[in-house]
Each structure stands twice: as structure tokens, then as C-alpha cells.
N, C-alpha and C. Protein backbone atom coordinates (compact mmCIF):
# COMPACT_ATOMS: atom_id res chain seq x y z
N UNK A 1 31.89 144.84 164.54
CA UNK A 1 31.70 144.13 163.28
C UNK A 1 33.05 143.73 162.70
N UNK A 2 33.28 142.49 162.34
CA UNK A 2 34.34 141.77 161.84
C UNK A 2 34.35 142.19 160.49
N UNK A 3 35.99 142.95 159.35
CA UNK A 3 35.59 143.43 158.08
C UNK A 3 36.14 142.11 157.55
N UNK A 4 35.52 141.20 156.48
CA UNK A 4 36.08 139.89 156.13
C UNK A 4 36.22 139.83 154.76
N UNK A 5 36.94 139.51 153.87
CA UNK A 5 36.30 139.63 152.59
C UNK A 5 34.98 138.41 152.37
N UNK A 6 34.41 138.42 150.95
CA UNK A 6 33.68 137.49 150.68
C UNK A 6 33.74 135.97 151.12
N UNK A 7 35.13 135.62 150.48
CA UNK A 7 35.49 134.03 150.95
C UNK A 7 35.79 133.92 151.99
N UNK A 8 36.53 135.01 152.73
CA UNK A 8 36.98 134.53 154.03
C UNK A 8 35.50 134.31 155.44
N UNK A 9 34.16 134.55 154.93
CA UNK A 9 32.91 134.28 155.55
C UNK A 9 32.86 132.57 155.71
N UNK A 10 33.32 132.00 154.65
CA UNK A 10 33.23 130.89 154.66
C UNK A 10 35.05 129.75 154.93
N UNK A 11 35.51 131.01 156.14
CA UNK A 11 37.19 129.84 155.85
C UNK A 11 37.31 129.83 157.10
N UNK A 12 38.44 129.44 157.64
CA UNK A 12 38.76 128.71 159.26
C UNK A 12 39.22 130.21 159.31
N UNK A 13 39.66 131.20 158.94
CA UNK A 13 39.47 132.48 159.09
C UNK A 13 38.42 132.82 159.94
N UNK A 14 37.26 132.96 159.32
CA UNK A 14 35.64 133.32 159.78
C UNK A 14 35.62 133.01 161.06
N UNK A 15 36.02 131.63 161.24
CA UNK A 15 35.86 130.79 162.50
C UNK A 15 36.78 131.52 163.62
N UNK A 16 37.77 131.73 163.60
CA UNK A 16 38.97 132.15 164.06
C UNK A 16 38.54 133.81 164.68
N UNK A 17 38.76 134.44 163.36
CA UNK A 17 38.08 136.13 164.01
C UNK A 17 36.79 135.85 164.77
N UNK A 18 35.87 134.97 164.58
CA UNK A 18 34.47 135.55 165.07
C UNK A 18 34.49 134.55 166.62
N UNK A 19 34.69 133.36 166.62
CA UNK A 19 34.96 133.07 167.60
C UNK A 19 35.88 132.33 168.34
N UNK A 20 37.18 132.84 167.84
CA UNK A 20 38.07 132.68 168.59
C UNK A 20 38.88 131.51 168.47
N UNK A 21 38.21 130.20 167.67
CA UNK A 21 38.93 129.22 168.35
C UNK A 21 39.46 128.57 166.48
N UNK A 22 40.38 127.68 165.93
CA UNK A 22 41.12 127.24 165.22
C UNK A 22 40.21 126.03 164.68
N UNK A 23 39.91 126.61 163.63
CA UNK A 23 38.83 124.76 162.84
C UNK A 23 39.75 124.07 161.84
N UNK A 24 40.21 122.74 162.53
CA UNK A 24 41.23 122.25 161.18
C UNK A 24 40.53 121.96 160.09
N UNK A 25 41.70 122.07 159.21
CA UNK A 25 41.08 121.30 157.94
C UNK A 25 40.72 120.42 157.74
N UNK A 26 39.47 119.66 156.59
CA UNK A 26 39.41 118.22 156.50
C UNK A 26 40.28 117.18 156.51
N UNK A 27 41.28 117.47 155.15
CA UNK A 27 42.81 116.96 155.59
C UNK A 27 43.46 116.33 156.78
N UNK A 28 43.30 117.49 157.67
CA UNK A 28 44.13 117.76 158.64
C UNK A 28 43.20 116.62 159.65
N UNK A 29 42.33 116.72 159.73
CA UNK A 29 41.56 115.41 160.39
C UNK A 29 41.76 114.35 160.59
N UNK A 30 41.25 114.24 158.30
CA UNK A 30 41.64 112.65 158.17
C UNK A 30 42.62 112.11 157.63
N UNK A 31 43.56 112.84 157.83
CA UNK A 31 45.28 112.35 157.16
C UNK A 31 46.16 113.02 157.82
N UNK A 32 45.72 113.70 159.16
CA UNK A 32 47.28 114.40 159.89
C UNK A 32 47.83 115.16 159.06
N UNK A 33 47.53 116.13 157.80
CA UNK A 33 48.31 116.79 156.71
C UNK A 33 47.32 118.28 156.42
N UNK A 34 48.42 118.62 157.02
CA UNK A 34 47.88 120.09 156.72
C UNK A 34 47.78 120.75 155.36
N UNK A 35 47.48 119.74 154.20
CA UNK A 35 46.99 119.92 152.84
C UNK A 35 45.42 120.15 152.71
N UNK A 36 45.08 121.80 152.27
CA UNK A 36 43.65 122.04 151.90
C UNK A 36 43.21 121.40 150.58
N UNK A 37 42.13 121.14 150.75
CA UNK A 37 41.07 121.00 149.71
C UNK A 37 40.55 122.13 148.90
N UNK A 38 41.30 122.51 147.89
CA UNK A 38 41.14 124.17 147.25
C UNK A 38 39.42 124.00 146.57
N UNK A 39 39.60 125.38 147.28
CA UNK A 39 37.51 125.67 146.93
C UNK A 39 37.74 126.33 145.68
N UNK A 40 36.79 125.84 144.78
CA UNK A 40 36.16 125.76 142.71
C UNK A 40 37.23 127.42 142.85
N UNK A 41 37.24 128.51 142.90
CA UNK A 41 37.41 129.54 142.27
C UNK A 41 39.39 129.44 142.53
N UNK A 42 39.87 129.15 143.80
CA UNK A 42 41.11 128.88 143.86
C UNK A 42 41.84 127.57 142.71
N UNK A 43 40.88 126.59 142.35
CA UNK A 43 41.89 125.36 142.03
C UNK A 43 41.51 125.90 140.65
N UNK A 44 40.21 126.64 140.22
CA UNK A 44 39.89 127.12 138.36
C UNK A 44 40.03 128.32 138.64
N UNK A 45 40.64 129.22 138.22
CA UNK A 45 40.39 130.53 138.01
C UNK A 45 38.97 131.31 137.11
N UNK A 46 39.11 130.23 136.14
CA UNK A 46 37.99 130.55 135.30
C UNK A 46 36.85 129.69 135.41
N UNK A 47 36.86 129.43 136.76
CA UNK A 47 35.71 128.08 136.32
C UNK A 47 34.24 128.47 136.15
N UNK A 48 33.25 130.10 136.10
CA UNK A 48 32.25 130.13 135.28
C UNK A 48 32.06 130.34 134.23
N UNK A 49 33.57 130.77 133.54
CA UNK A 49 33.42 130.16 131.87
C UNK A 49 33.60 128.91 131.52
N UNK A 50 34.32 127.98 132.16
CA UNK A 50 34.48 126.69 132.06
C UNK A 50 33.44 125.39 133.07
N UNK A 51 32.03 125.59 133.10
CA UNK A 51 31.47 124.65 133.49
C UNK A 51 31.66 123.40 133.76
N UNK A 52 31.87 122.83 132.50
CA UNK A 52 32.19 121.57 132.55
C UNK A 52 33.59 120.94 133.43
N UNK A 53 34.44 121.44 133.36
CA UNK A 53 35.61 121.53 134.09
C UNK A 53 35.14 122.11 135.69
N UNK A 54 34.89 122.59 135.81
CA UNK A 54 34.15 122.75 137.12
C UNK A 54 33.56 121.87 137.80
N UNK A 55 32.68 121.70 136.85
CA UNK A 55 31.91 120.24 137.48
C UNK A 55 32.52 119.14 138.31
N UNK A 56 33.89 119.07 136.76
CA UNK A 56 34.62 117.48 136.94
C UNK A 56 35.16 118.57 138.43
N UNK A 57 35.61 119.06 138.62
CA UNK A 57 36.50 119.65 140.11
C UNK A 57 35.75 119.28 140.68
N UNK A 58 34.06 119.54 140.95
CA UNK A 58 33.55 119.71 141.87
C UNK A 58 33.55 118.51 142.06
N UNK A 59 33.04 117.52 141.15
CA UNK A 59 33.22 115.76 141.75
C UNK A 59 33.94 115.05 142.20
N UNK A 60 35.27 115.28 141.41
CA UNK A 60 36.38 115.22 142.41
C UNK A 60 36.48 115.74 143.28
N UNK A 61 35.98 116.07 144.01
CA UNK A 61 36.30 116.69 145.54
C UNK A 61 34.92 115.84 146.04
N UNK A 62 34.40 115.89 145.84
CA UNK A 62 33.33 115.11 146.45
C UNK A 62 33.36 113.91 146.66
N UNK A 63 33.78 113.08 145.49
CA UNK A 63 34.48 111.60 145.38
C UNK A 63 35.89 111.51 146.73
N UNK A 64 36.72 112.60 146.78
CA UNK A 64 37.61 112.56 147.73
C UNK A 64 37.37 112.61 149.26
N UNK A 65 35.78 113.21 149.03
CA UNK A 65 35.92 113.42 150.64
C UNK A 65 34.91 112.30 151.12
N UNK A 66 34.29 111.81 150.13
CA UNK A 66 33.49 110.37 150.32
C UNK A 66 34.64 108.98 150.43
N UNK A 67 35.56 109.10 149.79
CA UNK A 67 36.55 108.36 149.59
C UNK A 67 37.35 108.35 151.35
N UNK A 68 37.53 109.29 151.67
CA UNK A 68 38.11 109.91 152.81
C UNK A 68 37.24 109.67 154.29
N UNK A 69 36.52 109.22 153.78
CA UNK A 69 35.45 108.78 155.18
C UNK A 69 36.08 108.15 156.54
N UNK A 70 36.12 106.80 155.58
CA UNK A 70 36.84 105.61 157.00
C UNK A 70 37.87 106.31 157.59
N UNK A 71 38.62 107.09 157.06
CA UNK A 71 39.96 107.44 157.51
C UNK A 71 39.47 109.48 158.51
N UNK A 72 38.82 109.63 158.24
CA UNK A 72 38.04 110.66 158.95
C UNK A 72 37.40 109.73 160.15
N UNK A 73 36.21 108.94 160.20
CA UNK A 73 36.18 108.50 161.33
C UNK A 73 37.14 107.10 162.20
N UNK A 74 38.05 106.98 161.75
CA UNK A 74 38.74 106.31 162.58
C UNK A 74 39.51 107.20 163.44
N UNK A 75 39.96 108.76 162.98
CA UNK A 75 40.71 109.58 163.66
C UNK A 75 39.65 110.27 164.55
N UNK A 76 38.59 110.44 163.76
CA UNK A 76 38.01 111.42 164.71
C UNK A 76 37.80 111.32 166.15
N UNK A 77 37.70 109.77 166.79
CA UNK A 77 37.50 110.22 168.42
C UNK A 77 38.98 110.62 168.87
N UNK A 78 39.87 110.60 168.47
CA UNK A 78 41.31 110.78 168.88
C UNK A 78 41.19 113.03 168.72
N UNK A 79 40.37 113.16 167.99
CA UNK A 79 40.43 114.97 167.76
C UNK A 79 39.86 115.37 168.43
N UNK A 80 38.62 114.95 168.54
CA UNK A 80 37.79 115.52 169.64
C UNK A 80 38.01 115.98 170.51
N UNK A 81 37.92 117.25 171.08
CA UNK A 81 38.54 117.92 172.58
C UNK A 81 39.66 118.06 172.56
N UNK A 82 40.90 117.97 171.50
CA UNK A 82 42.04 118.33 171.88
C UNK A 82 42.43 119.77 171.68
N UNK A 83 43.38 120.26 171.95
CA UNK A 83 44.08 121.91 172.08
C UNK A 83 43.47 122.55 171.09
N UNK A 84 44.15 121.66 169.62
CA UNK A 84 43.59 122.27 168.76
C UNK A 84 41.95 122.82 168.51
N UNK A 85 41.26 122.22 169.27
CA UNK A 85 39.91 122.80 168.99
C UNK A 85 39.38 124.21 170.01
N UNK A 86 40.39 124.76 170.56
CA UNK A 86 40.55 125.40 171.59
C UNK A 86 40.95 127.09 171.18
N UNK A 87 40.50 127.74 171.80
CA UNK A 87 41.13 129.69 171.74
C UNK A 87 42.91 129.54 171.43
N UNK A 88 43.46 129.78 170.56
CA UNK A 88 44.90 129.88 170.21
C UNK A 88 45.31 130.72 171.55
């Protein structure tokens, strides 16, 4: 049994310990930039006292990764099958 904390169930962590192999980031996909997309509790500290502010995060990120499309699939047949998707 893998000991993980909470968030790390859901990070390229998870992916990594459980089976082995390296999941890039969205970023890293569709802009060659190893800049994450910080998940609601990292970019707000407080964001279930602050809803509304949350929200706007959450849309913004959503707007970004809708925004981020064309440029995700124009790279993507170039990622497919390379090292990186591979056992480190």
C-alpha cells in the first residue's frame, strides 16, 4: 500500500508512485513550460471562507484551459509516445 497524503491521490505524484511512469503537466503539453496550474486550495488558502473568490479562480482556470485548447492539440501528436510518458 502506497502512504500518500490527501492531495497527492490526485497529483503526477499518485501517477508516479503507483505506476511508475511521469504524467506531464497541462502546461507542459500545451506550452513546453513546466508552469502548473495551482489547484483552488494552493492558489486560495482560504478559499472555503471566500466562495466567491474561489469561484472567480475556479473560472479562470477553466477559461484557461478552454483557451489553451488549439495549442494542446496542435502539440499533442508530437507527445504522444515519447520518453517522457515512459518508467523514469
Amino acid at each position: 500500500m502506497i502512504s500518500l497524503s490527501p492531495w497527492e491521490w490526485v497529483t503526477e505524484r499518485f501517477i508516479e508512485k503507483q505506476f511508475g511512469l511521469i504524467a506531464p503537466l497541462f502546461q507542459e503539453i500545451a506550452f513546453d513550460k513546466e508552469v502548473p496550474i495551482l489547484d483552488l486550495h494552493e492558489a486560495l488558502s482560504d478559499w472555503e471562507r471566500n466562495i466567491t473568490e474561489a469561484r472567480a479562480y475556479v473560472a479562470q482556470v477553466i477559461e484557461h484551459i478552454w483557451e489553451s485548447m488549439p495549442a494542446l492539440m496542435a502539440r499533442l501528436p508530437r507527445i504522444q509516445g515519447t520518453p517522457r510518458s515512459f518508467k523514469p
